[in-house]
PDB file of N, CA and C in Angstrom:
ATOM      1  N   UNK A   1      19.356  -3.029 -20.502  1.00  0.00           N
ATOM      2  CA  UNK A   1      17.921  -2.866 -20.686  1.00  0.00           C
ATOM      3  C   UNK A   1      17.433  -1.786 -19.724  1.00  0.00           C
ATOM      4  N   UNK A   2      16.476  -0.548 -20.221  1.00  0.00           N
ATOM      5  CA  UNK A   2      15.580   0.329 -19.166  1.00  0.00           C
ATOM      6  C   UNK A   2      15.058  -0.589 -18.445  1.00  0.00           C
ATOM      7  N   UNK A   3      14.668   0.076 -17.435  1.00  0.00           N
ATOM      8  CA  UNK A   3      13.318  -0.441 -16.277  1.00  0.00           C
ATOM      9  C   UNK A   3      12.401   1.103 -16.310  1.00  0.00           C
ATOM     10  N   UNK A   4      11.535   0.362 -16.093  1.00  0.00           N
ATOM     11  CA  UNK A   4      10.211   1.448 -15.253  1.00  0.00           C
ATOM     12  C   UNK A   4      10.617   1.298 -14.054  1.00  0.00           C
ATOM     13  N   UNK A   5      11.091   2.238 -13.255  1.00  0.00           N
ATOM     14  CA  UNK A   5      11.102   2.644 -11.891  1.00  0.00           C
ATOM     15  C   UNK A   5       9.850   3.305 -10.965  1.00  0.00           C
ATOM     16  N   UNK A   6       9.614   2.604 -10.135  1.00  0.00           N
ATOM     17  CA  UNK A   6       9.114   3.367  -9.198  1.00  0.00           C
ATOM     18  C   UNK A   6       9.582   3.567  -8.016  1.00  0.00           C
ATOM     19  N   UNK A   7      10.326   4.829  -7.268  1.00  0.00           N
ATOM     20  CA  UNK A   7      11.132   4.760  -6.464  1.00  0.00           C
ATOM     21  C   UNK A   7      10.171   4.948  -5.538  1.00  0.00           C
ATOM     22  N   UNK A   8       8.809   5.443  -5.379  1.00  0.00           N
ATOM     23  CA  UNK A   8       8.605   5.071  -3.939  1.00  0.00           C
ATOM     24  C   UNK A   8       8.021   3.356  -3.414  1.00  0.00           C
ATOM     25  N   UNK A   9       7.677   3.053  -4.503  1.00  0.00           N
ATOM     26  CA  UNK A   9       7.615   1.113  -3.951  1.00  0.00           C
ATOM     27  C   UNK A   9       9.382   0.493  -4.087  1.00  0.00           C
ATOM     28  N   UNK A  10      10.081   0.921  -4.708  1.00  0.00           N
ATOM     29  CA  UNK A  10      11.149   0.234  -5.005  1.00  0.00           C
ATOM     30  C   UNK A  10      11.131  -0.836  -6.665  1.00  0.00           C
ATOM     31  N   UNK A  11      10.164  -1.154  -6.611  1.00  0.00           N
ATOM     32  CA  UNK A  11       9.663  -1.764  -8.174  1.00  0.00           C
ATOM     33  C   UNK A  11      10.539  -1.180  -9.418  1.00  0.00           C
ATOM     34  N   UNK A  12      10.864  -2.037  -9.951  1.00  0.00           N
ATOM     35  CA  UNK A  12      12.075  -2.279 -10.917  1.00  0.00           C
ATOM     36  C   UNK A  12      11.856  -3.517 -12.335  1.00  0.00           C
ATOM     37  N   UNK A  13      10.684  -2.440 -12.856  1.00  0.00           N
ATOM     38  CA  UNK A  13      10.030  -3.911 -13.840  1.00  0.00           C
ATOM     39  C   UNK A  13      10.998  -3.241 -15.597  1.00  0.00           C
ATOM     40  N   UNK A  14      11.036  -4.614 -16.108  1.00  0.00           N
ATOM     41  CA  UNK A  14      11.650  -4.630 -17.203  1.00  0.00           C
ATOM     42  C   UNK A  14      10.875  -3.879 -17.921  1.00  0.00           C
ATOM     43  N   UNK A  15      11.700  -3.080 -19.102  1.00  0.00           N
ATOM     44  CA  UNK A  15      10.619  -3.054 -20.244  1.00  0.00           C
ATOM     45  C   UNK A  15      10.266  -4.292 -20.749  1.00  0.00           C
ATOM     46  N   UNK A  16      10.375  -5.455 -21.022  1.00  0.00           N
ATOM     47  CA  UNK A  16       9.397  -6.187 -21.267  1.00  0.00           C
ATOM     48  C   UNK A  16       8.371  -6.787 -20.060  1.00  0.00           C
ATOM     49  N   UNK A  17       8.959  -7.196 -18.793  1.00  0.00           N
ATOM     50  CA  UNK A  17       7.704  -7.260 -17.590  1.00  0.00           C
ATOM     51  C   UNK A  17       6.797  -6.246 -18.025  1.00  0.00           C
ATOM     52  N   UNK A  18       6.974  -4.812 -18.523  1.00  0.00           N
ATOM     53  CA  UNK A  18       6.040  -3.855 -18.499  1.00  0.00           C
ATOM     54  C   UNK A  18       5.069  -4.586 -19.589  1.00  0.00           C
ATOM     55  N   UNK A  19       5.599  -4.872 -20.688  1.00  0.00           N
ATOM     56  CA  UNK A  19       4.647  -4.740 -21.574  1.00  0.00           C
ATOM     57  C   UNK A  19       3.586  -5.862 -21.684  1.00  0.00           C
ATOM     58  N   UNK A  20       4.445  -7.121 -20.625  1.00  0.00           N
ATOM     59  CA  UNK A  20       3.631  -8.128 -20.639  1.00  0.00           C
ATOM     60  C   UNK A  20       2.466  -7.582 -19.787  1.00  0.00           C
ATOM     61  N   UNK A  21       3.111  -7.190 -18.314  1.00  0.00           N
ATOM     62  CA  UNK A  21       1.966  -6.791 -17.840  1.00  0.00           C
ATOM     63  C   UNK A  21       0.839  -6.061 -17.820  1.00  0.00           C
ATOM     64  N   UNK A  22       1.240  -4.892 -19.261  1.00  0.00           N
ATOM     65  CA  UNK A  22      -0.096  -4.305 -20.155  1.00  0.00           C
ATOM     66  C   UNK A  22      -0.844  -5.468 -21.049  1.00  0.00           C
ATOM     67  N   UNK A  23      -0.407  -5.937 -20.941  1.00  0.00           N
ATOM     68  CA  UNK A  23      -1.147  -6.992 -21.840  1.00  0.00           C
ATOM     69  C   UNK A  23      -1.875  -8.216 -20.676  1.00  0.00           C
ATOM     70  N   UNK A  24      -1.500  -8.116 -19.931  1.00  0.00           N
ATOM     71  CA  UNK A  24      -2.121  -9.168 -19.234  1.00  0.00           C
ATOM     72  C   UNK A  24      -3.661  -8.284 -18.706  1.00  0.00           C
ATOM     73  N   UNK A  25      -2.891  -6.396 -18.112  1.00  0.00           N
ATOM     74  CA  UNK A  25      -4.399  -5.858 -17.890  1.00  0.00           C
ATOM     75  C   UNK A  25      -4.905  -5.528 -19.132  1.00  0.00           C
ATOM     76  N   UNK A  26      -4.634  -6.004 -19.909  1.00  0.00           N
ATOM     77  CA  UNK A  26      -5.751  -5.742 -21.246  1.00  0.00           C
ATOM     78  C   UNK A  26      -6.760  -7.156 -21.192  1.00  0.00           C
ATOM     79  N   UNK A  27      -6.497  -8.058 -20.517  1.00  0.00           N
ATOM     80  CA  UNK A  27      -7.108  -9.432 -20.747  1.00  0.00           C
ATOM     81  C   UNK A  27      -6.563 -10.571 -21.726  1.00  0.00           C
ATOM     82  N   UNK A  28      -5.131 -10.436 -22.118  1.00  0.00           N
ATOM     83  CA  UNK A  28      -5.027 -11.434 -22.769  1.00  0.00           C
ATOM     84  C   UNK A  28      -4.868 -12.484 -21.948  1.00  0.00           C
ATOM     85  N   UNK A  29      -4.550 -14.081 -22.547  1.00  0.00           N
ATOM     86  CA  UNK A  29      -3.993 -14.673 -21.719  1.00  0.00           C
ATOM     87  C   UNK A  29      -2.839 -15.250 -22.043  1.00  0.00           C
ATOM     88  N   UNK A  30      -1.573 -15.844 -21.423  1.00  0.00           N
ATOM     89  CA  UNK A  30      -0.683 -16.429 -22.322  1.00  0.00           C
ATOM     90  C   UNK A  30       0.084 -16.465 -23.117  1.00  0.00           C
ATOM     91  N   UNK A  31      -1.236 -17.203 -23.875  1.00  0.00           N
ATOM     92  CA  UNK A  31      -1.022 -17.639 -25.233  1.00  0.00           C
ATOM     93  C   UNK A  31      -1.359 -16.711 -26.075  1.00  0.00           C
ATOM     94  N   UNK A  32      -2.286 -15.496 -25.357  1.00  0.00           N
ATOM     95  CA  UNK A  32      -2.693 -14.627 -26.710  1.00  0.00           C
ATOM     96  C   UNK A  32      -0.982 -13.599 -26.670  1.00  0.00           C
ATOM     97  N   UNK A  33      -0.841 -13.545 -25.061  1.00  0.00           N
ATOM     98  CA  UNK A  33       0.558 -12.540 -25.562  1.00  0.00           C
ATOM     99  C   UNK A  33       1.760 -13.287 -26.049  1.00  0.00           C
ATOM    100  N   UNK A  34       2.033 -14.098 -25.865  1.00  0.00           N
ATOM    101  CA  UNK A  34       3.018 -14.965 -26.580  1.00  0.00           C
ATOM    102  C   UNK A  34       2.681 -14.920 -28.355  1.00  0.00           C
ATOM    103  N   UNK A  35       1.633 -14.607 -28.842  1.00  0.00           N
ATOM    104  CA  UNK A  35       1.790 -14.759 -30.251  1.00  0.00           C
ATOM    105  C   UNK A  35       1.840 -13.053 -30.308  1.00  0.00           C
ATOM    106  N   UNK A  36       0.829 -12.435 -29.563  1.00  0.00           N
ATOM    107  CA  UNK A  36       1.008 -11.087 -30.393  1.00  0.00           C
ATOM    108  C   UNK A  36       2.654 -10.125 -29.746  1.00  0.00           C
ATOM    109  N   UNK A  37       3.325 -10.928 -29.068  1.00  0.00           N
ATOM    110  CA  UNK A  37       4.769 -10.759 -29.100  1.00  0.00           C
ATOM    111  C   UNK A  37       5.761 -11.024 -29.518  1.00  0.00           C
ATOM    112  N   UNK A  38       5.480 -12.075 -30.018  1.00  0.00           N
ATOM    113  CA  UNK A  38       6.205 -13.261 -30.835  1.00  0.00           C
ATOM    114  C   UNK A  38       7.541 -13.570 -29.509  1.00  0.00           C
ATOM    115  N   UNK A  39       6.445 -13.899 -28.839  1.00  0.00           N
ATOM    116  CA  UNK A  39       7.601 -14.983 -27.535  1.00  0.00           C
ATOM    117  C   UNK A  39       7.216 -16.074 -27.514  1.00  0.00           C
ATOM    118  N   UNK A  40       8.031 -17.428 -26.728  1.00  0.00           N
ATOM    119  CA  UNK A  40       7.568 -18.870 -26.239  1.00  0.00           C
ATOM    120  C   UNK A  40       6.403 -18.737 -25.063  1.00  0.00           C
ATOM    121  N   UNK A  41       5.587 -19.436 -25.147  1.00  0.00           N
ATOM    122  CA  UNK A  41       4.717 -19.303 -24.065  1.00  0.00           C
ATOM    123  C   UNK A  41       5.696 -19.318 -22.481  1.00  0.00           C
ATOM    124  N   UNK A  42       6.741 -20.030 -22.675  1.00  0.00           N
ATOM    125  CA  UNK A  42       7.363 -20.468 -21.784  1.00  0.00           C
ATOM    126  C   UNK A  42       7.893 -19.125 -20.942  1.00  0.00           C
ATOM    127  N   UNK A  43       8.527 -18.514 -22.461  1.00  0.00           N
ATOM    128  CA  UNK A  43       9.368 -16.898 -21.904  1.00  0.00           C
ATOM    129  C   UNK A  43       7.988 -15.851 -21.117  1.00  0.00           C
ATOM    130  N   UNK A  44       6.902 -16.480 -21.799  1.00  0.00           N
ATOM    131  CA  UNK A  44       6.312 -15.365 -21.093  1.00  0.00           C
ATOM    132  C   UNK A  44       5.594 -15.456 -19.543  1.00  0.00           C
ATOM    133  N   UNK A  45       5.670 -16.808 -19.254  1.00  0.00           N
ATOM    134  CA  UNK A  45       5.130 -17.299 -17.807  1.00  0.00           C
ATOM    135  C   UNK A  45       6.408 -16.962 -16.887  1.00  0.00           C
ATOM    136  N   UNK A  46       7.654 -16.667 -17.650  1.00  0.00           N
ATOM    137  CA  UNK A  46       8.991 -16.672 -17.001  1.00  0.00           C
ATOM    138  C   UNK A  46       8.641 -15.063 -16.239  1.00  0.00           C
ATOM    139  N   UNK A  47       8.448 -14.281 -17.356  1.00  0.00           N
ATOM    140  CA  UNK A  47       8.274 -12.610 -17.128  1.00  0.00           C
ATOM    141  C   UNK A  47       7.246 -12.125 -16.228  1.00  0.00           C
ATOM    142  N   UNK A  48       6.089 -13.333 -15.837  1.00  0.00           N
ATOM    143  CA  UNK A  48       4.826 -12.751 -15.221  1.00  0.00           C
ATOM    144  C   UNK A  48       5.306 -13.395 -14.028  1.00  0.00           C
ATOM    145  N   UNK A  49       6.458 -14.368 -13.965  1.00  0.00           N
ATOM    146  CA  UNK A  49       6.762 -14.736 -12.433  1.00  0.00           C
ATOM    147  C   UNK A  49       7.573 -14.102 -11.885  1.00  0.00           C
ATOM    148  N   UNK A  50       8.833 -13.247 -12.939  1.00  0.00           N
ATOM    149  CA  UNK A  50       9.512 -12.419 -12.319  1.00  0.00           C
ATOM    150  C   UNK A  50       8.431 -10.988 -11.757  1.00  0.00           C
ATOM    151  N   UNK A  51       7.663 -11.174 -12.516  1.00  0.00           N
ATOM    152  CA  UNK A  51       6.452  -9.702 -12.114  1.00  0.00           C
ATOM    153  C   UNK A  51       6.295  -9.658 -10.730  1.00  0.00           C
ATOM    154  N   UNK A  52       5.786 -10.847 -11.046  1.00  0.00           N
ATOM    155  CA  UNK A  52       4.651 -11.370  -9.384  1.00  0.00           C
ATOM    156  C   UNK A  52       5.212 -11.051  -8.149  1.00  0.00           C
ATOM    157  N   UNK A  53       7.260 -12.082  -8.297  1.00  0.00           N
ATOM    158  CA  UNK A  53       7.841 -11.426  -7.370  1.00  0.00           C
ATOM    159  C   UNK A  53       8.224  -9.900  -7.444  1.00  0.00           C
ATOM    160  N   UNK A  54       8.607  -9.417  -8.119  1.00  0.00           N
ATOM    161  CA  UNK A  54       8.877  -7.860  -7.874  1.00  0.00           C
ATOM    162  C   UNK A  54       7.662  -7.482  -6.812  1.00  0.00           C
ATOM    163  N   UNK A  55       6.500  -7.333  -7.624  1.00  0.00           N
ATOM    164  CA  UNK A  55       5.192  -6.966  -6.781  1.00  0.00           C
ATOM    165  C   UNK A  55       4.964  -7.487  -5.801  1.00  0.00           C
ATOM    166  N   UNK A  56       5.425  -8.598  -5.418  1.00  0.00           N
ATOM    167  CA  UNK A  56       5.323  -9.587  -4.294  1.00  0.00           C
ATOM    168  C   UNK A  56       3.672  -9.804  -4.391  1.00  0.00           C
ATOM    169  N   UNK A  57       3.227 -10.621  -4.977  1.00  0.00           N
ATOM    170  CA  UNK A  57       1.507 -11.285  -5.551  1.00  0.00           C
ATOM    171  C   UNK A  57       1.752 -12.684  -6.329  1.00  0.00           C
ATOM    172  N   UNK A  58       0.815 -13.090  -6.666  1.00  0.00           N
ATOM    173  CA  UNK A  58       1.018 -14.463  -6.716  1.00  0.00           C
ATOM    174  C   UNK A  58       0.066 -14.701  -7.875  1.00  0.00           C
ATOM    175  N   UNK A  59      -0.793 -13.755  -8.338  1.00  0.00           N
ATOM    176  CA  UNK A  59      -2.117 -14.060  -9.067  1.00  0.00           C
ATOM    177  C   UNK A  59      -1.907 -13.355 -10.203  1.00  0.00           C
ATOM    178  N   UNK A  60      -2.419 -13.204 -11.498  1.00  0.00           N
ATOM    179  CA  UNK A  60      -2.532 -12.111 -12.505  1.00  0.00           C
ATOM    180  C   UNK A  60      -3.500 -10.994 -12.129  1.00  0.00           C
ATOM    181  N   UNK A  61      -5.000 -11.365 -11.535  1.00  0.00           N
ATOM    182  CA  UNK A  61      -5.198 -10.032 -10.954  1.00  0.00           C
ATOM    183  C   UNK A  61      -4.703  -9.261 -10.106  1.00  0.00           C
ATOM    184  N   UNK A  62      -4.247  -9.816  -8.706  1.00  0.00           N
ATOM    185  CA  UNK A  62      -3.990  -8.896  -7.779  1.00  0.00           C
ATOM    186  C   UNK A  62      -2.271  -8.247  -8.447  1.00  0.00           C
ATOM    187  N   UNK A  63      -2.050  -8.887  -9.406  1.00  0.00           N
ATOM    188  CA  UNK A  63      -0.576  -7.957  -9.980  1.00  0.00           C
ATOM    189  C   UNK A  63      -1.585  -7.226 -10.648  1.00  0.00           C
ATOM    190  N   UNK A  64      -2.265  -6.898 -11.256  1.00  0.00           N
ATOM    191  CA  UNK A  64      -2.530  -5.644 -12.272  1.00  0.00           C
ATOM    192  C   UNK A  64      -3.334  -4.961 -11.051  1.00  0.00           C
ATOM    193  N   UNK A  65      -4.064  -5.125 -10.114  1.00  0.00           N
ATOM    194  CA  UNK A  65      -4.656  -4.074  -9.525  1.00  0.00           C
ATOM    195  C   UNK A  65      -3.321  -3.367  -8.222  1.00  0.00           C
ATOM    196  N   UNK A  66      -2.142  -4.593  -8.101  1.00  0.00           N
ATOM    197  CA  UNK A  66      -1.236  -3.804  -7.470  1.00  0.00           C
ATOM    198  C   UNK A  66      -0.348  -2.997  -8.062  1.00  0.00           C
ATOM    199  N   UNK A  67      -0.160  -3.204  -9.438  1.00  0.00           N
ATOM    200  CA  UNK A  67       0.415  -1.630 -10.391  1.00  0.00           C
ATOM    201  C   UNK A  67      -0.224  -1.217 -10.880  1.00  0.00           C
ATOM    202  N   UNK A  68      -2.091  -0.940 -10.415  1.00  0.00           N
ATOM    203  CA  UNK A  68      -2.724   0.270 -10.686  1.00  0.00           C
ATOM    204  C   UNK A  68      -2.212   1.153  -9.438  1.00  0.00           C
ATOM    205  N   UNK A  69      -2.380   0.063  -8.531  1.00  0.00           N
ATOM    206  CA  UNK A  69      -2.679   0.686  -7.078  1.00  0.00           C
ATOM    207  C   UNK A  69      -1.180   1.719  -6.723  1.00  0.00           C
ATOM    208  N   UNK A  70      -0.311   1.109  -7.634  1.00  0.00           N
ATOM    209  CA  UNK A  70       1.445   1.621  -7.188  1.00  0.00           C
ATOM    210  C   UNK A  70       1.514   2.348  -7.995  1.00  0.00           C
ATOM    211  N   UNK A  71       0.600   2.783  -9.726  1.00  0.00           N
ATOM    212  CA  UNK A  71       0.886   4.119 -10.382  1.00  0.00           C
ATOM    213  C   UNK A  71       1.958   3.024 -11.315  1.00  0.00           C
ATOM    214  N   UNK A  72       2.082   1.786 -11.234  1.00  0.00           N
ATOM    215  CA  UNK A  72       2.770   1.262 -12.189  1.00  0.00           C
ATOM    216  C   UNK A  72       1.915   1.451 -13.933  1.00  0.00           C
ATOM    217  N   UNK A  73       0.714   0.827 -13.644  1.00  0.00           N
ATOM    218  CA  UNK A  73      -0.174   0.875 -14.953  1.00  0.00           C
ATOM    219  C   UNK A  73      -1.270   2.088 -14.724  1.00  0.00           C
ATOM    220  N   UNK A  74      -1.985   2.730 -15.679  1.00  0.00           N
ATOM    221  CA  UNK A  74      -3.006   3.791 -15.011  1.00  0.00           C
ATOM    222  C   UNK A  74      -3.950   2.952 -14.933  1.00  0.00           C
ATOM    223  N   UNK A  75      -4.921   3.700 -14.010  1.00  0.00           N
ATOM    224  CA  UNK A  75      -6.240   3.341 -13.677  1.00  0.00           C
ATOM    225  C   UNK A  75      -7.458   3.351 -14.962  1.00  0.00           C
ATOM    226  N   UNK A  76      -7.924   1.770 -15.411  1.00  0.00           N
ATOM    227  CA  UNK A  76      -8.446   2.450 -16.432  1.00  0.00           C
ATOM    228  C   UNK A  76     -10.467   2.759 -16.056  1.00  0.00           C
ATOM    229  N   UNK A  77     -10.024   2.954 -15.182  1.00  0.00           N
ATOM    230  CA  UNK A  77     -11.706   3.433 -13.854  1.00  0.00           C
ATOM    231  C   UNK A  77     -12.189   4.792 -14.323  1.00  0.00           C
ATOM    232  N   UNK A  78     -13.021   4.951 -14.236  1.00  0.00           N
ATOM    233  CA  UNK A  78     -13.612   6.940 -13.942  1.00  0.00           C
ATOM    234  C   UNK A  78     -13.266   7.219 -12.972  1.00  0.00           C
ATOM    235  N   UNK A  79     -12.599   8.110 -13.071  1.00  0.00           N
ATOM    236  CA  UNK A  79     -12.065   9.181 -11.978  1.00  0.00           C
ATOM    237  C   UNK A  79     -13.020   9.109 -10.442  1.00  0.00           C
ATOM    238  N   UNK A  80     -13.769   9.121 -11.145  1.00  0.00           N
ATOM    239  CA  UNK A  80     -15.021   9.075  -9.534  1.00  0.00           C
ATOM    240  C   UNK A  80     -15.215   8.017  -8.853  1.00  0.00           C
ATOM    241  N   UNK A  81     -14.423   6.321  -8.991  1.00  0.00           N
ATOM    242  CA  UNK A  81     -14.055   5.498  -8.649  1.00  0.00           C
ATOM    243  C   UNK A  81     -12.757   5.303  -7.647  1.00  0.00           C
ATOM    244  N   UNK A  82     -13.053   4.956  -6.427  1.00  0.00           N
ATOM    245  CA  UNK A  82     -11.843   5.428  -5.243  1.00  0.00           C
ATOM    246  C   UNK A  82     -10.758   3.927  -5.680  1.00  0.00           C
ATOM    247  N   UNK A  83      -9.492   3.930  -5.334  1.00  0.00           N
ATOM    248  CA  UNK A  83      -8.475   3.085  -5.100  1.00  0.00           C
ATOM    249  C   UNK A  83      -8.933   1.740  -4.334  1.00  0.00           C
ATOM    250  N   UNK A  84      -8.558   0.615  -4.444  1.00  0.00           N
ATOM    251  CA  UNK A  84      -8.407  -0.170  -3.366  1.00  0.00           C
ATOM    252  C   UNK A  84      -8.705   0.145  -2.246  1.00  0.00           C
ATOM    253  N   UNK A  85      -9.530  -0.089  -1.238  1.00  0.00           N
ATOM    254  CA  UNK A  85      -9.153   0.346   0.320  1.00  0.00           C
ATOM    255  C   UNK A  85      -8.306  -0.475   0.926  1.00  0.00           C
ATOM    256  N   UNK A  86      -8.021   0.216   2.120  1.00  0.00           N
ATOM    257  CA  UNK A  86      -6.766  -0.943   3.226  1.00  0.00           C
ATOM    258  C   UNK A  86      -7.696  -1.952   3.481  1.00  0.00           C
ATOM    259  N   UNK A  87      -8.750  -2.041   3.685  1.00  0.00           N
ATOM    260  CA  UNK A  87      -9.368  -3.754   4.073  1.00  0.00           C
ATOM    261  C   UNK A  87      -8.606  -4.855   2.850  1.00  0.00           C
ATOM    262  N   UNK A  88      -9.303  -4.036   1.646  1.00  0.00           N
ATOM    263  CA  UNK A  88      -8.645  -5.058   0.607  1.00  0.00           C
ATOM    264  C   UNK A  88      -7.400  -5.647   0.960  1.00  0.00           C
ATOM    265  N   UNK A  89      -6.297  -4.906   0.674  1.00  0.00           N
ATOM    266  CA  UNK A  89      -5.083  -4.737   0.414  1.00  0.00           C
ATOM    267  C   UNK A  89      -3.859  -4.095   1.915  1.00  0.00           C
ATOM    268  N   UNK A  90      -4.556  -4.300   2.858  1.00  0.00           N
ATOM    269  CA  UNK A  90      -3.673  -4.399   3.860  1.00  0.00           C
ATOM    270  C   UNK A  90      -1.984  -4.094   4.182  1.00  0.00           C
ATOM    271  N   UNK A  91      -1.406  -4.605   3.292  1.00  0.00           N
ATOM    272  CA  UNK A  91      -0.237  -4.549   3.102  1.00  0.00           C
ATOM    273  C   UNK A  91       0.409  -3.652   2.035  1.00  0.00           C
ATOM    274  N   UNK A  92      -0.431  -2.767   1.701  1.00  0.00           N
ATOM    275  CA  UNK A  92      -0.265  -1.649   0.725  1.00  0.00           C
ATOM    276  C   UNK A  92      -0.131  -0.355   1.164  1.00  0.00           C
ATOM    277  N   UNK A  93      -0.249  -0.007   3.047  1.00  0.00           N
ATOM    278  CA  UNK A  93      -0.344   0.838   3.441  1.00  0.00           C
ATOM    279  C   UNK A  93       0.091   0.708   4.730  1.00  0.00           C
TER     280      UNK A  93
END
């Protein structure tokens, strides 16, 4: 199987971690990506926990704003909207 690499975090997400995790920053939940993937709900809580650890996060948001923040997913912000700061996210810098 490919991975999406990012060699300067080290991050090593599946093509499917990827796609769940576009789908999770799209707002589904679950159950909505489990049908429009045609996976077990089960397989897909499996893929967002292997996520979480890769990213080392624990939540569904702070994983999608930490592979905006890593260039994993794009930013879907206006440009004129700054990154995370280090207060937030501390351990990102």
């Amino acid at each position: 199987m490919s991975t999406l690499s990012n060699a300067h975090y080290g991050d090593d997400l599946s093509d499917r971690e990827f796609q769940i995790l576009s789908e999770v920053a799209k707002g589904f939940s679950n159950k909505e990506i489990s049908a429009r993937l045609f996976l077990s709900m089960h397989t897909v809580k499996t893929y967002l926990q292997s996520t979480f650890r890769k990213l080392g996060v624990d939540n569904r948001v702070t994983c999608v704003v930490v592979a905006i923040h890593k260039g994993i997913l794009p930013c879907p912000c206006p440009t004129h909207v700054k990154a995370p700061t280090k207060h937030l996210f501390p351990d990102l810098y």
